[in-house]
N, C-alpha and C. Protein backbone atom coordinates (compact mmCIF):
# COMPACT_ATOMS: atom_id res chain seq x y z
N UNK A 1 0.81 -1.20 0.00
CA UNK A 1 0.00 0.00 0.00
C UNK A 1 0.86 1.27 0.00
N UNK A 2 2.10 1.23 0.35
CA UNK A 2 2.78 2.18 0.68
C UNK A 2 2.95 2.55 -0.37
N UNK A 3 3.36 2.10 -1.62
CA UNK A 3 4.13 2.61 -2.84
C UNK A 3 3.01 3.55 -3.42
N UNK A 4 1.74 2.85 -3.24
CA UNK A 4 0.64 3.44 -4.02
C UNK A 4 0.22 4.95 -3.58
N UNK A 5 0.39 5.16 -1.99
CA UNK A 5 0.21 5.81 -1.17
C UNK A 5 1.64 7.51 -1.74
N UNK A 6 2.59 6.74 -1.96
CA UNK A 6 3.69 7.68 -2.59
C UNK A 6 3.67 7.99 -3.86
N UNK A 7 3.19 7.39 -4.53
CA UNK A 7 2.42 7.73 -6.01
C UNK A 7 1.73 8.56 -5.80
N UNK A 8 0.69 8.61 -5.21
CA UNK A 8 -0.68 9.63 -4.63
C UNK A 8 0.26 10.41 -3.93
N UNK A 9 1.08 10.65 -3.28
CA UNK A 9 1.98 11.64 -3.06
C UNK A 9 2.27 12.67 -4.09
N UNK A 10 3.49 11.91 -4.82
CA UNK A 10 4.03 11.89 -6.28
C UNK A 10 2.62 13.05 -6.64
N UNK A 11 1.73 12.66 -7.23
CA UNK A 11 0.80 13.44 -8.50
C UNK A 11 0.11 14.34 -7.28
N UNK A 12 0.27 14.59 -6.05
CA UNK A 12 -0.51 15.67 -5.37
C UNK A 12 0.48 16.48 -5.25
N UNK A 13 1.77 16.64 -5.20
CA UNK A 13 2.60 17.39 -4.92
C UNK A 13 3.01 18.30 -6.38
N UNK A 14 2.97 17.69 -7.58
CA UNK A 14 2.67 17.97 -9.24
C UNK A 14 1.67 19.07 -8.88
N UNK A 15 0.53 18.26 -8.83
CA UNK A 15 -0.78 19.33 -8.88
C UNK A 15 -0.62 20.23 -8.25
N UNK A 16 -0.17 20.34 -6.94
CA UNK A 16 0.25 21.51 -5.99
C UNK A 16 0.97 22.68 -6.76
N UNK A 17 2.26 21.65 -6.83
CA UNK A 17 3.24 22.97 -7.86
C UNK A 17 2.48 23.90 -9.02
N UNK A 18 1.93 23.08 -9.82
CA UNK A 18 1.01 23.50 -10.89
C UNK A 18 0.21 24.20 -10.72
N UNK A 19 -0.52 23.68 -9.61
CA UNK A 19 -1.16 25.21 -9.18
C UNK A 19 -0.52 26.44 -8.64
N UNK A 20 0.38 26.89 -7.95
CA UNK A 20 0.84 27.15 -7.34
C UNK A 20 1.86 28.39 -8.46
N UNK A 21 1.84 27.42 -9.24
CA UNK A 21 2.62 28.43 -10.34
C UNK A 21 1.62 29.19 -11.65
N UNK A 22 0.76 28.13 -11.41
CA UNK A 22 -0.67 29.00 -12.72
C UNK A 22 -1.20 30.09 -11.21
N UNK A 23 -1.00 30.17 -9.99
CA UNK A 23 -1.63 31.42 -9.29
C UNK A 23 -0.82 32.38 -9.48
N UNK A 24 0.54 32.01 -9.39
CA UNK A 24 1.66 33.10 -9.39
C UNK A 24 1.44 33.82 -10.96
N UNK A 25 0.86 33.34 -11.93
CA UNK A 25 0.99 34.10 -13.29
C UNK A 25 -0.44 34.92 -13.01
N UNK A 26 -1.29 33.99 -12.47
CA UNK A 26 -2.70 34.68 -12.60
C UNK A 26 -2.78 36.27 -11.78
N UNK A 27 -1.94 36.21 -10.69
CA UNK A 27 -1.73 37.04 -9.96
C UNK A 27 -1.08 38.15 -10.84
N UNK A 28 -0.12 37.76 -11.41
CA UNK A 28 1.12 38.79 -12.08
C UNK A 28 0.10 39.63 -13.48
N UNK A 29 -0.85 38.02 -14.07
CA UNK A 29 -1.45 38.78 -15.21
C UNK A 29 -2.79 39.92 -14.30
N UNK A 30 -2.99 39.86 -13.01
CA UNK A 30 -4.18 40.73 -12.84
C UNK A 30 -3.67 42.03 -12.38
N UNK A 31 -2.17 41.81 -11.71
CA UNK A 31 -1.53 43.29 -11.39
C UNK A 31 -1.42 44.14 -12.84
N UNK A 32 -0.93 42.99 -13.66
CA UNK A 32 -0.81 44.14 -15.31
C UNK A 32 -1.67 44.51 -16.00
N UNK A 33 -3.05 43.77 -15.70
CA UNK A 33 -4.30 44.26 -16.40
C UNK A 33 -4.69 45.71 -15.54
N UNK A 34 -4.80 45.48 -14.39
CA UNK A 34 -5.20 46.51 -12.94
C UNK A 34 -4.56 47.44 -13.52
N UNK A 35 -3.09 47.41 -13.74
CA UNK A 35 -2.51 48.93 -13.91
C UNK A 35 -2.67 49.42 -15.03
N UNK A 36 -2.60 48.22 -16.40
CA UNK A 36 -3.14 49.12 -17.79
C UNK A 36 -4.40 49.92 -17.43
N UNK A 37 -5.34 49.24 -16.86
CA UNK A 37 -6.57 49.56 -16.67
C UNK A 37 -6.51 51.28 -16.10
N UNK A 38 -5.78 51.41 -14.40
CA UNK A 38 -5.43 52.78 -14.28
C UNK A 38 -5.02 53.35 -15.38
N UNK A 39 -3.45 53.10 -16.24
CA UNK A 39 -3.26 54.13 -17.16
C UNK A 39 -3.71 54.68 -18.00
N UNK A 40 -5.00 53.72 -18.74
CA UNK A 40 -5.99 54.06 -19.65
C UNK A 40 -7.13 55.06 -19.33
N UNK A 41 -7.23 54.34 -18.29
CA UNK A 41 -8.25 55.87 -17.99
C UNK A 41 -8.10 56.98 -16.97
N UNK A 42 -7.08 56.81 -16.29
CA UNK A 42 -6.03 58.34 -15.61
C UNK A 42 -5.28 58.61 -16.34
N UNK A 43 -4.37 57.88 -17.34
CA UNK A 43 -3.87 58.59 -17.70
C UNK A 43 -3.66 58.83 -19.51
N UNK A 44 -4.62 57.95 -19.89
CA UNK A 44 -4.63 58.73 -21.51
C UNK A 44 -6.39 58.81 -21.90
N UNK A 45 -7.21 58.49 -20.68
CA UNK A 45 -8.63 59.20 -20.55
C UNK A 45 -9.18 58.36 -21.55
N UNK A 46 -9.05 56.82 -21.78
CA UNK A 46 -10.21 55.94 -22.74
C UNK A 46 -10.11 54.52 -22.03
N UNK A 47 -10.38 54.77 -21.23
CA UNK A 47 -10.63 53.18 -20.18
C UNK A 47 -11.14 52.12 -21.36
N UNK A 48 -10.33 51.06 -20.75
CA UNK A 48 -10.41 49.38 -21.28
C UNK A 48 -11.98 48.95 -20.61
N UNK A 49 -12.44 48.68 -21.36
CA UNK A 49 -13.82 48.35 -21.48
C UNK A 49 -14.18 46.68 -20.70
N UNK A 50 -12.72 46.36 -21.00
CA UNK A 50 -12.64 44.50 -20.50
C UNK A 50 -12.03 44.32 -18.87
N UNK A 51 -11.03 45.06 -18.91
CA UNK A 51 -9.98 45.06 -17.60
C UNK A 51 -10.44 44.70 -16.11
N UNK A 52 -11.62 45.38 -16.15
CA UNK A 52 -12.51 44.60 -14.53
C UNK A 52 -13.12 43.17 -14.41
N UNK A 53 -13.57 43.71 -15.87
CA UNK A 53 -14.41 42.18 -16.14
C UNK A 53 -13.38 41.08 -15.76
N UNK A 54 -12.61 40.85 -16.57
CA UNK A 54 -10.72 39.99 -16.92
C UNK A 54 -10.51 39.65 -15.22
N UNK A 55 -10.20 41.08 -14.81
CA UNK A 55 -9.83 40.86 -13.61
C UNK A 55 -10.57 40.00 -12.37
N UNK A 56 -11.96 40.14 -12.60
CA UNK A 56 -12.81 39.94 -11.88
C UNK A 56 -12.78 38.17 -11.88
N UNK A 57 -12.73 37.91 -12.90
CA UNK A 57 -12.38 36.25 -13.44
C UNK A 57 -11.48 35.95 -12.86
N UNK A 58 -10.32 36.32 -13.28
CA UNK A 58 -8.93 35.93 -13.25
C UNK A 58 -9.05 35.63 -11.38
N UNK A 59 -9.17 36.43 -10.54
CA UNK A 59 -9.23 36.39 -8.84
C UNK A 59 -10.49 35.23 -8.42
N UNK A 60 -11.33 35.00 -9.52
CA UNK A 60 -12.19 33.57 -9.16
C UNK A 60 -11.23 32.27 -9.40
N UNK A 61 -10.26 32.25 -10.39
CA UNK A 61 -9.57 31.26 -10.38
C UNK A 61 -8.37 31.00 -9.53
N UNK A 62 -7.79 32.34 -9.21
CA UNK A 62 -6.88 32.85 -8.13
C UNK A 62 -7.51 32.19 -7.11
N UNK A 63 -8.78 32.45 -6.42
CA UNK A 63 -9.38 32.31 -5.06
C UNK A 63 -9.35 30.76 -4.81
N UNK A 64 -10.06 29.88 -6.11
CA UNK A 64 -10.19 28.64 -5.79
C UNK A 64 -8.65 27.68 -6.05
N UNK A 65 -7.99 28.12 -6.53
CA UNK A 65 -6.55 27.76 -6.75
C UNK A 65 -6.04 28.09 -5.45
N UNK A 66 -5.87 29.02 -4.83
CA UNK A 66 -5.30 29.55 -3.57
C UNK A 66 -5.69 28.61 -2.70
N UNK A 67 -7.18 28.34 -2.52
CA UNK A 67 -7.78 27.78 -1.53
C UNK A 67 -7.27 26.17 -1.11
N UNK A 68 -7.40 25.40 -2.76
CA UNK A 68 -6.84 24.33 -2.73
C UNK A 68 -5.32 24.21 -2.31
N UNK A 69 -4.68 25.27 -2.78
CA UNK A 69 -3.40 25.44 -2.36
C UNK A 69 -2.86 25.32 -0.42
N UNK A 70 -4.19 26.15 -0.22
CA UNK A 70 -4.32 26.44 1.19
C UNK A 70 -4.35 25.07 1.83
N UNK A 71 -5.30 24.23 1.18
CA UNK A 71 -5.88 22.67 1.72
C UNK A 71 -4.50 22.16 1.80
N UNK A 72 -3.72 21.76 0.47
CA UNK A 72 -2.77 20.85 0.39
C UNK A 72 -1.69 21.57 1.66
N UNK A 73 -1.48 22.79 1.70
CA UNK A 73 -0.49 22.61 2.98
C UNK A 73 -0.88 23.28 4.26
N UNK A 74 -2.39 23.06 4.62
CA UNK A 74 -2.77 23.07 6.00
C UNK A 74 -2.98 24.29 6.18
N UNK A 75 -2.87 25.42 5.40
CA UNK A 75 -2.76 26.58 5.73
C UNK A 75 -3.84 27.45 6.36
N UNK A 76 -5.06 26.88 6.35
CA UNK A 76 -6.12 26.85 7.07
C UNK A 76 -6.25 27.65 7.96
N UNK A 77 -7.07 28.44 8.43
CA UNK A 77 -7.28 28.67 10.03
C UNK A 77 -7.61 27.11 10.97
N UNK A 78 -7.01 27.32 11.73
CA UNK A 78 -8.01 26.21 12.75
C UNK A 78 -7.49 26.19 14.27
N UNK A 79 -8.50 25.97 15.49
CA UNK A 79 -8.08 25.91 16.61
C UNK A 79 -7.44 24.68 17.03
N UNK A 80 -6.11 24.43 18.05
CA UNK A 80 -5.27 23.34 17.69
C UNK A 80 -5.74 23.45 19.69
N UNK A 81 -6.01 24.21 20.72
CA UNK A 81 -5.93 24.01 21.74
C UNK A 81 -6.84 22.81 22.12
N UNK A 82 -8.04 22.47 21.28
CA UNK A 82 -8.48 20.85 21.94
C UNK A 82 -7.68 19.84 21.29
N UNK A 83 -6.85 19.78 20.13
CA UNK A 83 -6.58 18.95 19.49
C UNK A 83 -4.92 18.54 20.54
N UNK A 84 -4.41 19.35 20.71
CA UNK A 84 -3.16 19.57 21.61
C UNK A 84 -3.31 18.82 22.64
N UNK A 85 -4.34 18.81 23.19
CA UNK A 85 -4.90 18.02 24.54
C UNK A 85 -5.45 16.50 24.31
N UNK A 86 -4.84 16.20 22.81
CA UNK A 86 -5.38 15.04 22.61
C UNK A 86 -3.69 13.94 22.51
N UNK A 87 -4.34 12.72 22.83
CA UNK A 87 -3.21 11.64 22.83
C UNK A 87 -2.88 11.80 21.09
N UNK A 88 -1.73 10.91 20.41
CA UNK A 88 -1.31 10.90 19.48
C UNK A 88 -2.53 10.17 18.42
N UNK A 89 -2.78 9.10 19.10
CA UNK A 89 -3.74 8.48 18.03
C UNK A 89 -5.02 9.11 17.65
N UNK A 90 -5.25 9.94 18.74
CA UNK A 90 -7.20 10.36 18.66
C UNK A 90 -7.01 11.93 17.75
N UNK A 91 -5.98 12.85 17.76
CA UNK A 91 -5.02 13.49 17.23
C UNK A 91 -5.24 13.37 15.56
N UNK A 92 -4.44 11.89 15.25
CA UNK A 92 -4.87 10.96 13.89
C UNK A 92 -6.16 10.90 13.16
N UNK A 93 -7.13 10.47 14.30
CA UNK A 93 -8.24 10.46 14.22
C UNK A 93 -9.08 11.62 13.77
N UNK A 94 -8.70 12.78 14.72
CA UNK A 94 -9.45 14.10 13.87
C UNK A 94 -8.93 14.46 13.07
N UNK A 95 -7.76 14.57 12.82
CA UNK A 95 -6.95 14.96 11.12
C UNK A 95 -7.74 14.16 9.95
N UNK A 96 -7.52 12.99 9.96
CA UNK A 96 -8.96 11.91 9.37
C UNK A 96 -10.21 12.25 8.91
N UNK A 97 -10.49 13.06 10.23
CA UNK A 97 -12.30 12.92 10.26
C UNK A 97 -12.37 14.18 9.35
N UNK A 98 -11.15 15.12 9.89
CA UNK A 98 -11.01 16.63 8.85
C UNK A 98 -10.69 16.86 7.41
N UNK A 99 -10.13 15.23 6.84
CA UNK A 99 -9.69 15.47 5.98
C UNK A 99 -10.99 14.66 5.03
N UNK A 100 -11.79 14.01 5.76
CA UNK A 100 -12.79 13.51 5.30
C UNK A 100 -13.62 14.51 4.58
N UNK A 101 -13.84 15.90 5.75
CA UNK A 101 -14.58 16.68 5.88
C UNK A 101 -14.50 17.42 4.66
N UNK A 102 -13.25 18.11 4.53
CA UNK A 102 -12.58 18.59 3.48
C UNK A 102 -12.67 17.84 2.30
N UNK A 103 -12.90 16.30 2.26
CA UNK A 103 -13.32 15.58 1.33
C UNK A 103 -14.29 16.15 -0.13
N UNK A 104 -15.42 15.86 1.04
CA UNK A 104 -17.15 16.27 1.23
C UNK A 104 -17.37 17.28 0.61
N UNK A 105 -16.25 18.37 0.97
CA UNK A 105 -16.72 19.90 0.92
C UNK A 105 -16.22 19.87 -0.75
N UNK A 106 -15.12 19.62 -1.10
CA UNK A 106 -14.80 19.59 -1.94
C UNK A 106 -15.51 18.81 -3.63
N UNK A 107 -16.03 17.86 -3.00
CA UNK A 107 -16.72 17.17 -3.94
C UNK A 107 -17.92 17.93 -4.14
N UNK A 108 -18.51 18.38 -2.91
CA UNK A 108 -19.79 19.34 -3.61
C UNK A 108 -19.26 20.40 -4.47
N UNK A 109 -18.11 20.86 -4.36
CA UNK A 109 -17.30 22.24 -5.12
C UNK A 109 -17.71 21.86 -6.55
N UNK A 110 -16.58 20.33 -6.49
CA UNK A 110 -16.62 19.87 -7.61
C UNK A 110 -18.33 19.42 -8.53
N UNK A 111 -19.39 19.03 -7.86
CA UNK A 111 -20.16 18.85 -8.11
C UNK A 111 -21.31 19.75 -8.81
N UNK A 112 -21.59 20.61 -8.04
CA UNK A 112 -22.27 22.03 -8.40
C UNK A 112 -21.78 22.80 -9.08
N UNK A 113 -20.12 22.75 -9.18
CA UNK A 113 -18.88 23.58 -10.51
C UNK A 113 -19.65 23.10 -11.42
N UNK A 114 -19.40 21.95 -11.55
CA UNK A 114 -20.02 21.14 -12.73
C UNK A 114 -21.22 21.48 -13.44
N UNK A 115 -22.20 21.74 -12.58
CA UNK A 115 -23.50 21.83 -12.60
C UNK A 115 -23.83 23.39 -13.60
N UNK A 116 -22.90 24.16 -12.69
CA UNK A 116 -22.72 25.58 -12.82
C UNK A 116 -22.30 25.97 -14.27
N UNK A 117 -20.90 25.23 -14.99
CA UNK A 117 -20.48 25.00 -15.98
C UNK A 117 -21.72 24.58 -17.28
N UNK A 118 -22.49 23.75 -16.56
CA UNK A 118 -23.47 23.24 -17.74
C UNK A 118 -24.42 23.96 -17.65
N UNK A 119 -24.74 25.15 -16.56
CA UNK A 119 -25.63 26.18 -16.60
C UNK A 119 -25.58 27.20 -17.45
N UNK A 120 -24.08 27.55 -17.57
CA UNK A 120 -23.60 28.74 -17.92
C UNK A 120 -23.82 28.72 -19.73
N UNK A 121 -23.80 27.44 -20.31
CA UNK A 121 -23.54 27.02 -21.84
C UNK A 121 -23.25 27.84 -22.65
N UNK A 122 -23.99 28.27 -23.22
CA UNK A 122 -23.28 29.89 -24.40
C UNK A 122 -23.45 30.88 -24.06
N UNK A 123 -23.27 31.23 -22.54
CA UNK A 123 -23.36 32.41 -21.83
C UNK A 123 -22.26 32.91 -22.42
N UNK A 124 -22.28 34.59 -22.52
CA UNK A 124 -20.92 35.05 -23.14
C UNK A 124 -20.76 36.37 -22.00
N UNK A 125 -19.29 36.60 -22.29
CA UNK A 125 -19.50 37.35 -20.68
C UNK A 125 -19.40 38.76 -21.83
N UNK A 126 -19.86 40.24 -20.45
CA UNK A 126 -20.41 40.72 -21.16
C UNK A 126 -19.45 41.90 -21.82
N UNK A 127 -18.10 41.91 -21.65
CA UNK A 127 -17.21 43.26 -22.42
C UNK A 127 -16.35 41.71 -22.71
N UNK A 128 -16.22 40.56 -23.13
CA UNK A 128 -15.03 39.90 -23.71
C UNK A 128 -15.55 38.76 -24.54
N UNK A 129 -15.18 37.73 -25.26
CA UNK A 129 -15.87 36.98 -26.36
C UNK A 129 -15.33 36.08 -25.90
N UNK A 130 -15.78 35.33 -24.93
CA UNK A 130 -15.36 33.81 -24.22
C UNK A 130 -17.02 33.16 -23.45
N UNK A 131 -16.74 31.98 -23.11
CA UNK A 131 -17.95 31.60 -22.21
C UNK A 131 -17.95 32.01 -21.20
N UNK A 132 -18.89 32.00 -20.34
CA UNK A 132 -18.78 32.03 -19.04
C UNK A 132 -18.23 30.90 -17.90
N UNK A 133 -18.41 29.62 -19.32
CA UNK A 133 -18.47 28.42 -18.37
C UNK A 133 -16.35 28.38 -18.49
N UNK A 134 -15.78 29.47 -18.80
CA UNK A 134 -14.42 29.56 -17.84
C UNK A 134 -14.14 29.86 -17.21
N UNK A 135 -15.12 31.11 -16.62
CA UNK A 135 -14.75 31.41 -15.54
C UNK A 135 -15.61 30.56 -14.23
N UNK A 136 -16.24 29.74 -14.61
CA UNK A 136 -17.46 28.96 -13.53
C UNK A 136 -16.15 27.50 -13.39
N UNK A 137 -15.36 27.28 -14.75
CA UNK A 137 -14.67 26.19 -14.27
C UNK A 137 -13.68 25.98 -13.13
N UNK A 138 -13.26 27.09 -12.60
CA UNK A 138 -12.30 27.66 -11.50
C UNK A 138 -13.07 26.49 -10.20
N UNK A 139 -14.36 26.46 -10.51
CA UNK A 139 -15.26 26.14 -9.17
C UNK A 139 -14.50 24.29 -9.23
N UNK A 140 -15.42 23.58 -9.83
CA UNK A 140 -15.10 21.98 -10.11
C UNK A 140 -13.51 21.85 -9.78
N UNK A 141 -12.86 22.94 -10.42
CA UNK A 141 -11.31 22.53 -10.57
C UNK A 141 -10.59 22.41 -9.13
N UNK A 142 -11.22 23.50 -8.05
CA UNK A 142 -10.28 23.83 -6.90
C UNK A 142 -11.26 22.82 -5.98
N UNK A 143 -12.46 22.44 -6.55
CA UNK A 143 -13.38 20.98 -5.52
C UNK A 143 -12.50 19.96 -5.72
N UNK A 144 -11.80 19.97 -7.03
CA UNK A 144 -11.17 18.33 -7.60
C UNK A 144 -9.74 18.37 -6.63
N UNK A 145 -8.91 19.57 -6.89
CA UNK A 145 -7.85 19.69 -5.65
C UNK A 145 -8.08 19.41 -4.58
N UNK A 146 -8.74 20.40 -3.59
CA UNK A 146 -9.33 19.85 -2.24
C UNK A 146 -9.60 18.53 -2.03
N UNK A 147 -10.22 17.54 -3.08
CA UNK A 147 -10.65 16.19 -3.18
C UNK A 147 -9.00 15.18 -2.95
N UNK A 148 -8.45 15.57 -4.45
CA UNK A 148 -7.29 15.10 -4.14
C UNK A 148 -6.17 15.37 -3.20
N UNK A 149 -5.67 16.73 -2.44
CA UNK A 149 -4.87 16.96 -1.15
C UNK A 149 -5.63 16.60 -0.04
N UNK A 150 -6.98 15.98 -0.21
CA UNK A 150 -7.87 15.57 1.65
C UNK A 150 -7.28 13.97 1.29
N UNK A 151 -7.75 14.06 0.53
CA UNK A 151 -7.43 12.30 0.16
C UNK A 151 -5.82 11.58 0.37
N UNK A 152 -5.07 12.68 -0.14
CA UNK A 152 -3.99 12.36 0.33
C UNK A 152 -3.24 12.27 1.56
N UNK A 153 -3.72 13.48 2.36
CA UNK A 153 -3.57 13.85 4.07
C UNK A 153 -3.85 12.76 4.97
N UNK A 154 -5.21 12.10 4.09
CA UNK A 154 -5.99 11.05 4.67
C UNK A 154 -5.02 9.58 4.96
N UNK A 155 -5.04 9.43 3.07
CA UNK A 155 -4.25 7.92 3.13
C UNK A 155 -2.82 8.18 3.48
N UNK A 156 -1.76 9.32 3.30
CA UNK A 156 -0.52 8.93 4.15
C UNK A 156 -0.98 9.11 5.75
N UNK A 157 -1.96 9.75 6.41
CA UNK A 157 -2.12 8.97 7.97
C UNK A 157 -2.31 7.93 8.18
N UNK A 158 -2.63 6.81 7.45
CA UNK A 158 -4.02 5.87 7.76
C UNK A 158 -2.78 4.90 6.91
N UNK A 159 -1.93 5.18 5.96
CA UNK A 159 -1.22 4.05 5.59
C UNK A 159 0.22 4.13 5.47
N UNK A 160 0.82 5.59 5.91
CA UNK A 160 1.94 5.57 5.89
C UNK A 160 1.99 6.58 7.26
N UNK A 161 2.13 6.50 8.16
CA UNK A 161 2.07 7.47 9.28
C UNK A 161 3.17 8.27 9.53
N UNK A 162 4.61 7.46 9.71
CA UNK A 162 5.76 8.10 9.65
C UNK A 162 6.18 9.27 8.65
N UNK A 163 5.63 8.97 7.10
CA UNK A 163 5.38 9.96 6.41
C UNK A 163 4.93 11.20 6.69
N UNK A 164 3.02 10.87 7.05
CA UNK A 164 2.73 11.96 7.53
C UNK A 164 2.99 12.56 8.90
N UNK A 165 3.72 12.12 9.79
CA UNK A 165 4.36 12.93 10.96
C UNK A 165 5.02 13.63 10.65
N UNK A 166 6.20 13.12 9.39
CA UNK A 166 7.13 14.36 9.11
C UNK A 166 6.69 15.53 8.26
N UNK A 167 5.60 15.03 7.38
CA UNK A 167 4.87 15.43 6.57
C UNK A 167 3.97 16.94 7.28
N UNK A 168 3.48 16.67 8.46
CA UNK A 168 2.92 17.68 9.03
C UNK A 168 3.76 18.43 10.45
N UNK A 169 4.44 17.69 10.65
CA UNK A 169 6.01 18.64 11.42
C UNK A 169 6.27 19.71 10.59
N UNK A 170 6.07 19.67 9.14
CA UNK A 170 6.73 20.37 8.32
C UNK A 170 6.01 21.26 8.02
N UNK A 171 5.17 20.87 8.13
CA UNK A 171 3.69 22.45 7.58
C UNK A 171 3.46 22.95 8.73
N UNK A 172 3.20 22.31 9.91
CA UNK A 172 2.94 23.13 11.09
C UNK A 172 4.38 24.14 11.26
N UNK A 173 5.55 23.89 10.89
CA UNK A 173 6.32 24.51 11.35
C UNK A 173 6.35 25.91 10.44
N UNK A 174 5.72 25.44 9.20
CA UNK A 174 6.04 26.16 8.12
C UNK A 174 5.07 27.20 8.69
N UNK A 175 3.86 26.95 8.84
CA UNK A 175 3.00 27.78 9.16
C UNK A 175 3.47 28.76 10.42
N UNK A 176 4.10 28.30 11.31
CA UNK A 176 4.46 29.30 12.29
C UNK A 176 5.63 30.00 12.05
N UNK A 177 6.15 29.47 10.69
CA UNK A 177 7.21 30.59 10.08
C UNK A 177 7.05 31.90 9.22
N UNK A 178 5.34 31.93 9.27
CA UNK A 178 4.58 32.72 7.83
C UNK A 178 4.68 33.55 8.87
């Protein structure tokens, strides 16, 4: 089980990066739209007609990319003072039950994205000549992440433990280094 378990490692840590680096462009392309956008209309007085719209998208895919991002390394808010007070195994147990949770949540993301996507059909958005159902795909995509980093949190506790001890030594620490 273990190997399989590091495979599912392997392709969550991919997806991570991948995301991680399509936020970093998405980010970079919404600072350069944002500021054409100022210069056009402060400073040569014929505002971009698209630039909010663009932008407005671009930070839906940002948000759910981030979020999943957030999932895969714990970055979460969460209160740790009952969990602290717990023995090592029961500890296990709610990380489990959380990552279940996070499961759940995610699959509805993914589910209703979906839904949302097949709502949207030849919706066209309204200053740019694209569907809508790209900017609705952001939704399914960051449910399918969440799906796959809970799943993974899950099975290296539950089948590789030593993994995930070091595995979350490392994010908790990381996190108190932000």
């Amino acid at each position: 089980m273990r190997p399989l378990v590091r495979a599912l490692v392997r392709v969550d840590d991919l997806a991570a990066s991948l995301a991680l680096w399509l936020c970093a462009a998405i980010l970079l392309a919404m600072v350069t739209i944002a500021g054409l956008g100022v210069v056009f209309r402060f400073g040569l007085h014929a505002s971009l007609s698209w630039s909010e719209e663009l932008d407005a998208y671009l930070f839906v895919w940002l948000t759910c990319l981030g979020a999943a991002a957030g999932v895969k390394r714990r970055a979460h808010p969460n209160v740790q003072v009952f969990i602290d007070r717990l023995g090592e195994r029961q500890r296990a147990a709610v990380g489990v039950a959380a990552d279940v949770a996070i499961f759940a949540f995610g699959a509805l993301f993914a589910f209703y994205g979906g839904q949302l996507i097949l709502l949207m059909g030849e919706e066209t958005a309204s200053s740019l000549p694209f569907s809508m159902s790209y900017p609705a795909a952001a939704v399914p995509v960051g449910g399918a992440l969440f799906m796959l980093h809970s799943l993974t949190h899950a099975a290296t506790a539950l089948f590789d433990p030593a993994a995930a001890r070091s595995g979350a030594s490392a994010a908790h620490a990381a996190s108190h280094d932000a």
